[in-house]
Protein backbone atom coordinates (compact mmCIF):
# COMPACT_ATOMS: atom_id res chain seq x y z
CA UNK A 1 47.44 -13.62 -29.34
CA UNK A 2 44.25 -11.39 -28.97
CA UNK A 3 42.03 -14.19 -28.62
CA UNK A 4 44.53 -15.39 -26.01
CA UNK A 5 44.08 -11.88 -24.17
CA UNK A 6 40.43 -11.97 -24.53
CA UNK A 7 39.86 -15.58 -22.74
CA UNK A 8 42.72 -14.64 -20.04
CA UNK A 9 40.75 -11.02 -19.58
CA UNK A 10 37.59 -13.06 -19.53
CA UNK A 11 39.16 -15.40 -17.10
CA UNK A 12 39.92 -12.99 -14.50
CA UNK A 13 36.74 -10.81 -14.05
CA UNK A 14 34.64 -11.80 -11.21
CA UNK A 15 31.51 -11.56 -12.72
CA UNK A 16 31.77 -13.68 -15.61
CA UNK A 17 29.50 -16.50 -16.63
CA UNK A 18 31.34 -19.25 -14.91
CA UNK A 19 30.72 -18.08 -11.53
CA UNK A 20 27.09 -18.22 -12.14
CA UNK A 21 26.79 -13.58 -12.35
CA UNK A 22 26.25 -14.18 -9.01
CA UNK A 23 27.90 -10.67 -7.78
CA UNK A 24 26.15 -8.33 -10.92
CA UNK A 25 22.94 -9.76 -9.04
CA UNK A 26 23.57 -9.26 -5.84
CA UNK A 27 24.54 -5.75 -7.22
CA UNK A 28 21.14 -5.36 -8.54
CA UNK A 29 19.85 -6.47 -5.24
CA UNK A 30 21.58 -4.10 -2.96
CA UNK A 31 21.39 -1.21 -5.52
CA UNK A 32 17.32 -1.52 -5.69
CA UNK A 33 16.78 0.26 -2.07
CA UNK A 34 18.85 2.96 -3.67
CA UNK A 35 16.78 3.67 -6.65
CA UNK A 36 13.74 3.31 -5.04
CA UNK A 37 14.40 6.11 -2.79
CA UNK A 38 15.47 7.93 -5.45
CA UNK A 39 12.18 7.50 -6.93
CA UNK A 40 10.55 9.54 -3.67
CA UNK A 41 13.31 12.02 -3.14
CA UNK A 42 14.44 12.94 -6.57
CA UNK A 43 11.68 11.71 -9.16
CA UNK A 44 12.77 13.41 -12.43
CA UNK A 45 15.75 12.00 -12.25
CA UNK A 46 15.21 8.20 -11.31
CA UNK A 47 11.69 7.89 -12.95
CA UNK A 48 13.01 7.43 -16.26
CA UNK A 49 15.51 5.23 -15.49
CA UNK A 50 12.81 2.72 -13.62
CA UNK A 51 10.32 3.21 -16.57
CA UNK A 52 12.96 2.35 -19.03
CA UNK A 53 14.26 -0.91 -17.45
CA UNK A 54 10.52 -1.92 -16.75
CA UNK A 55 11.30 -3.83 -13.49
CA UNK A 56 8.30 -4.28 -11.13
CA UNK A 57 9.06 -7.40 -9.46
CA UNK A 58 10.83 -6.02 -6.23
CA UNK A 59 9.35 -3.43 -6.11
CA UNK A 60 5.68 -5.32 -5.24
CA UNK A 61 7.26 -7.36 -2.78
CA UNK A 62 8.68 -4.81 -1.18
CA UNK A 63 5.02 -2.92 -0.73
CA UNK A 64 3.50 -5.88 0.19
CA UNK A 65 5.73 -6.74 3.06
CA UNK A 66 5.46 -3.21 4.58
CA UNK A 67 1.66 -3.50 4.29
CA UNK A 68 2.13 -6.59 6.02
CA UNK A 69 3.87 -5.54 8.91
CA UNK A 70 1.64 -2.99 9.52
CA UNK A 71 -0.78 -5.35 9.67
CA UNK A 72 1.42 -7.60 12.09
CA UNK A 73 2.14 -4.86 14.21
CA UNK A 74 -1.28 -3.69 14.78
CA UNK A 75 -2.37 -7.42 15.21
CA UNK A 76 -0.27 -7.08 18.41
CA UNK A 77 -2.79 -4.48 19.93
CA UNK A 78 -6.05 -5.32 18.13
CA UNK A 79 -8.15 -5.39 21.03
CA UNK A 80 -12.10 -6.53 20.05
CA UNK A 81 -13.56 -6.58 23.12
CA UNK A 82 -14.81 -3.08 23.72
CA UNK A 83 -16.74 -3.42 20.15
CA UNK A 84 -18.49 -7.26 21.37
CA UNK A 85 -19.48 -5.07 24.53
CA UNK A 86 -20.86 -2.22 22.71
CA UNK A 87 -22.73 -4.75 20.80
CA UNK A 88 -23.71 -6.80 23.39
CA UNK A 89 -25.36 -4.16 25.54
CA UNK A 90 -27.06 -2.70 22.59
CA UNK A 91 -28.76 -6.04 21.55
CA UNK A 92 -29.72 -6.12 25.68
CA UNK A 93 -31.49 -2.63 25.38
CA UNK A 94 -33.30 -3.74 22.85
CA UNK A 95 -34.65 -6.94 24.65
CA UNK A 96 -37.61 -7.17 26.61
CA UNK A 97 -36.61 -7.06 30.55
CA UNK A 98 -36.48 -10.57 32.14
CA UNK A 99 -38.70 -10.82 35.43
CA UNK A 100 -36.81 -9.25 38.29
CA UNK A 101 -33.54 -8.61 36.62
CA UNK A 102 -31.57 -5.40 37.88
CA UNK A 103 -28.78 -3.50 36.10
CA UNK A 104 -27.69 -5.15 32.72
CA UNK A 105 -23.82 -6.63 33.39
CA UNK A 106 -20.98 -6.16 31.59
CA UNK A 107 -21.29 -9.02 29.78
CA UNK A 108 -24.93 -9.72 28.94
CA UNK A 109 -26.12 -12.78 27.81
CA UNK A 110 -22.85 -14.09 27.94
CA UNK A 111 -21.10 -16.24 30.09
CA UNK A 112 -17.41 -15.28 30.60
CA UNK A 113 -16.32 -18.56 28.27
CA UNK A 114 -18.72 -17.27 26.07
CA UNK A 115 -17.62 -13.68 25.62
CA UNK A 116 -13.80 -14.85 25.45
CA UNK A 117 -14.38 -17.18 22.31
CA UNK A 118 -16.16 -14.67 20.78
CA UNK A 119 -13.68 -12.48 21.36
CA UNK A 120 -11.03 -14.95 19.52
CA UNK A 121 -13.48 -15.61 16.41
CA UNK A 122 -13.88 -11.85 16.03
CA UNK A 123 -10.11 -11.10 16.78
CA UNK A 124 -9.39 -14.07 14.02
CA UNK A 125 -11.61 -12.78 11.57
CA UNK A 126 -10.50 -8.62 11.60
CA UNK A 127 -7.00 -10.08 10.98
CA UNK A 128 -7.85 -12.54 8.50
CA UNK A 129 -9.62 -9.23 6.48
CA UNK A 130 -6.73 -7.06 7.07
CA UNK A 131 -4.09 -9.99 5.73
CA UNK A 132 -6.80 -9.88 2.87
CA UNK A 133 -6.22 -5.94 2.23
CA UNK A 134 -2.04 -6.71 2.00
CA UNK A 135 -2.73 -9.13 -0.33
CA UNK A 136 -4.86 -7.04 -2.63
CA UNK A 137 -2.26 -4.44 -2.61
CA UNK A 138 0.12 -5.38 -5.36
CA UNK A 139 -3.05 -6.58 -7.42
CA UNK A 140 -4.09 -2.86 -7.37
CA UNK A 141 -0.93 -1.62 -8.49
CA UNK A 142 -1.13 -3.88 -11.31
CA UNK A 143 -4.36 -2.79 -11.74
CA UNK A 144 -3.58 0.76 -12.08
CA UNK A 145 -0.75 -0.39 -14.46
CA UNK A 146 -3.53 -1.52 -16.87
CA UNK A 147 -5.33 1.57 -16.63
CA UNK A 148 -2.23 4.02 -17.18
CA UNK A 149 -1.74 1.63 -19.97
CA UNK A 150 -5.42 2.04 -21.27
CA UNK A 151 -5.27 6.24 -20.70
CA UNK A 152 -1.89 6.35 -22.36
CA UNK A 153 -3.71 4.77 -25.42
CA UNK A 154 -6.66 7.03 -25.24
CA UNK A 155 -4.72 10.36 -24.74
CA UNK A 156 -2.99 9.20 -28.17
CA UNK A 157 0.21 7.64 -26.23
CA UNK A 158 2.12 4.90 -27.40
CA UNK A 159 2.70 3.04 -23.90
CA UNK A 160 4.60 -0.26 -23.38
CA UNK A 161 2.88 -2.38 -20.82
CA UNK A 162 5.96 -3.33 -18.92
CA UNK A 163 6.82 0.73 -18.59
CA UNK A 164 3.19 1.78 -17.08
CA UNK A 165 3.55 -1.16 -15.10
CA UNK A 166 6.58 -0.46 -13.68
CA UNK A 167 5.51 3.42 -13.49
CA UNK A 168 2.23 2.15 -11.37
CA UNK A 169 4.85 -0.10 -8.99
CA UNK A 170 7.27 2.59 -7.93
CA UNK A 171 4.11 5.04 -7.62
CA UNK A 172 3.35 2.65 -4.71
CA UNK A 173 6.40 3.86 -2.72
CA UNK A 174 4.69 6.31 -0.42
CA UNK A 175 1.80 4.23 0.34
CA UNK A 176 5.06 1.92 1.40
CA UNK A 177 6.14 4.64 3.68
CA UNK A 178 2.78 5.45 5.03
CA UNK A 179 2.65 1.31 6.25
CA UNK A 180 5.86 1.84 8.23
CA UNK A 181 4.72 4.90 9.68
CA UNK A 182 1.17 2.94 10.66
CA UNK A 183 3.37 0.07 11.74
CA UNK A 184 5.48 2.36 14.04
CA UNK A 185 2.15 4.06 15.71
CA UNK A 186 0.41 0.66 16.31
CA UNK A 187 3.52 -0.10 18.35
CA UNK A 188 2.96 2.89 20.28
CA UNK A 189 -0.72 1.90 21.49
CA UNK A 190 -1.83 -0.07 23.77
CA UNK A 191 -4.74 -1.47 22.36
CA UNK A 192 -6.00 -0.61 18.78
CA UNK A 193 -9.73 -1.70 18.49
CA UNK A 194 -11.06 -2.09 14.48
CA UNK A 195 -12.35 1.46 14.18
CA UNK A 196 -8.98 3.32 14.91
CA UNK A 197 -6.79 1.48 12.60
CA UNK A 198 -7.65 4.04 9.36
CA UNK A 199 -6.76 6.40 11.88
CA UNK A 200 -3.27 5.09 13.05
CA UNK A 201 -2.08 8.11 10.39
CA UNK A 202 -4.43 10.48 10.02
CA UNK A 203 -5.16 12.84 7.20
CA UNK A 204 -3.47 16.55 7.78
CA UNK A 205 -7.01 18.13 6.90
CA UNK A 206 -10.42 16.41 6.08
CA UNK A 207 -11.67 13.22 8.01
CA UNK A 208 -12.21 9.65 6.91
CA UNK A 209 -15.53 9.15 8.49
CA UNK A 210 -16.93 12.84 7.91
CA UNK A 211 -19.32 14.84 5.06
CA UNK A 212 -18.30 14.43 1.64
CA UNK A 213 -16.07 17.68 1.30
CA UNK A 214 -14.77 16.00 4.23
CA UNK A 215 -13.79 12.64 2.97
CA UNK A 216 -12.93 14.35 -0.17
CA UNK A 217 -9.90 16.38 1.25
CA UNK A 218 -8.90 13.32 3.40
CA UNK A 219 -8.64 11.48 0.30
CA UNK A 220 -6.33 14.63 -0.97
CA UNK A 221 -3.53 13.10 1.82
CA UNK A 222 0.11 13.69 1.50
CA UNK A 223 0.47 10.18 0.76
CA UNK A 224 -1.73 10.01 -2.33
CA UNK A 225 -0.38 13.59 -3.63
CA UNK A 226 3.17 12.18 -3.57
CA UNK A 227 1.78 9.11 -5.67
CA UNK A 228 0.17 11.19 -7.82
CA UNK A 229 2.95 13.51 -8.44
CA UNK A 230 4.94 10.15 -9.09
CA UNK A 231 2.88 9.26 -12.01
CA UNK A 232 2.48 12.55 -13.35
CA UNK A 233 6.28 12.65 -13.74
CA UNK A 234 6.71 8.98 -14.96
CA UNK A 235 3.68 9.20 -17.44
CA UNK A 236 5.72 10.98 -20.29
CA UNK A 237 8.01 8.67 -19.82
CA UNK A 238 5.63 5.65 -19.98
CA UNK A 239 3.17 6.84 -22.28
CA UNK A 240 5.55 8.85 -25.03
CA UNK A 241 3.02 12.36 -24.56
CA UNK A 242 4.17 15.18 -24.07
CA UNK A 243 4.34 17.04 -20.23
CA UNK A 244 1.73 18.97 -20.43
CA UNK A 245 -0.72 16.34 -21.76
CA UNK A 246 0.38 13.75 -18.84
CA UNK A 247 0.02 16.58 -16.16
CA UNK A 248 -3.19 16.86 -17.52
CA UNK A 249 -4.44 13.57 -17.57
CA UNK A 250 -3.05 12.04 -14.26
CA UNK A 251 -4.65 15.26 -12.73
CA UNK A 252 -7.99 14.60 -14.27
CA UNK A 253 -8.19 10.73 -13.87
CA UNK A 254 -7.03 11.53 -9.96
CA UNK A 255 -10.14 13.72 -9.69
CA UNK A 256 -12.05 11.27 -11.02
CA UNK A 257 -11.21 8.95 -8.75
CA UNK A 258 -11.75 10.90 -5.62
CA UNK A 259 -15.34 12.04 -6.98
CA UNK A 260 -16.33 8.02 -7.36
CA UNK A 261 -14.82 6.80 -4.44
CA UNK A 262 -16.75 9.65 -2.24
């Protein structure tokens, strides 16, 4: 009789095997949203939870695709003409006069075919580089994964590859949230040209293109604090060390990184 009640329990739950699990996935699916702002808003609590399952999957798509519609949405106002014209009139300055020629025009040396297709090839080959950097953005996550991985070991950790990796995914989040928020002020321009697209959102202090104390603050953004902060918390949990140690060495690895990348 209890093996009767077992297979007639079995029977009438939802989620059993015969129907494929198809709802406890789509569970997973909808509840992955949830947890990953968790992660951003309330860190201590969901970091452990996301180290100890070791998912990363999801996570990478998800940070690809909003790098990727920032890069769709400021394909929409990439505008490369201004920088062929620039270019164009500098190259005439630095030609010899021709006999009997007045003011240089706006397109010099150029017919107006000439300047459109160039136009197209440079407009073609900015997006082409930008697609690029989307692409290379889950690669550097998994990246930093190995490197978390490779501190945790030297700082006398006992890390599990999956956990750092996962820990290195969900650090991604803000630069997630930074995409969106470049996605949603290309939308506001009317034409973007190459040089203002680091600038769609700007560092708070410092400046991308300044001195070095300069850069160096810009690289001390909101964005890359939160990440930061991320993997400070989600390092103990990775890497089996203690707080204070993982503080420590996120903290100094972070500097390290701004000083090289000056």
């Amino acid at each position: 009789m209890a093996g009767m009640n077992a297979t007639t329990e079995q029977a009438e739950r939802p989620d059993q095997a015969e129907i494929g699990g198809r709802p406890s996935v789509w569970r997973r699916i909808g509840a992955a949203p949830v947890a990953w702002i968790k992660v951003l808003l309330f860190p201590f609590e969901a970091l452990p939870r996301v180290v100890a399952a070791g998912r990363f999957g999801g996570v990478l798509v998800v940070i690809a695709l909003c790098a990727g519609l920032a890069v769709a949405a400021t394909a929409t106002r990439l505008d490369m003409a201004p920088g062929l014209l620039l270019k164009e009139a500098k190259e005439q300055r630095q030609r010899p006069p021709a006999h009997g020629q007045g003011a240089a025009a706006a397109q010099p040396g150029m017919s107006d075919r000439e300047f459109d297709e160039a136009v197209e090839k440079a407009y073609a080959v900015e997006v082409v580089k930008m697609s690029a950097g989307t692409l290379l953005v889950p690669i550097q996550l998994l990246l930093l994964g190995l490197i978390l991985y490779i501190v945790g070991r030297f700082v006398g950790g006992k890390p599990q590859v999956r956990s750092v990796v996962a820990l290195a995914a969900h650090a991604g989040l803000p630069g997630a949230v930074k995409s969106l928020l470049a996605a949603a002020a290309a939308l506001r321009h009317v034409r973007i040209t190459p040089e203002l697209v680091p600038g769609l959102v700007p560092p708070p202090w410092g400046a991308l293109d300044g001195p070095p104390l300069q850069r160096l603050l810009a690289g001390m953004s909101p964005f890359a604090l939160w990440t930061v902060v991320l993997l400070a918390i989600g390092m103990p949990h990775a890497a089996g060390i203690g707080r204070g140690k993982a503080y420590a060495t996120v903290g100094v690895c972070y500097v390290l990184f701004l000083l090289v990348t000056l």
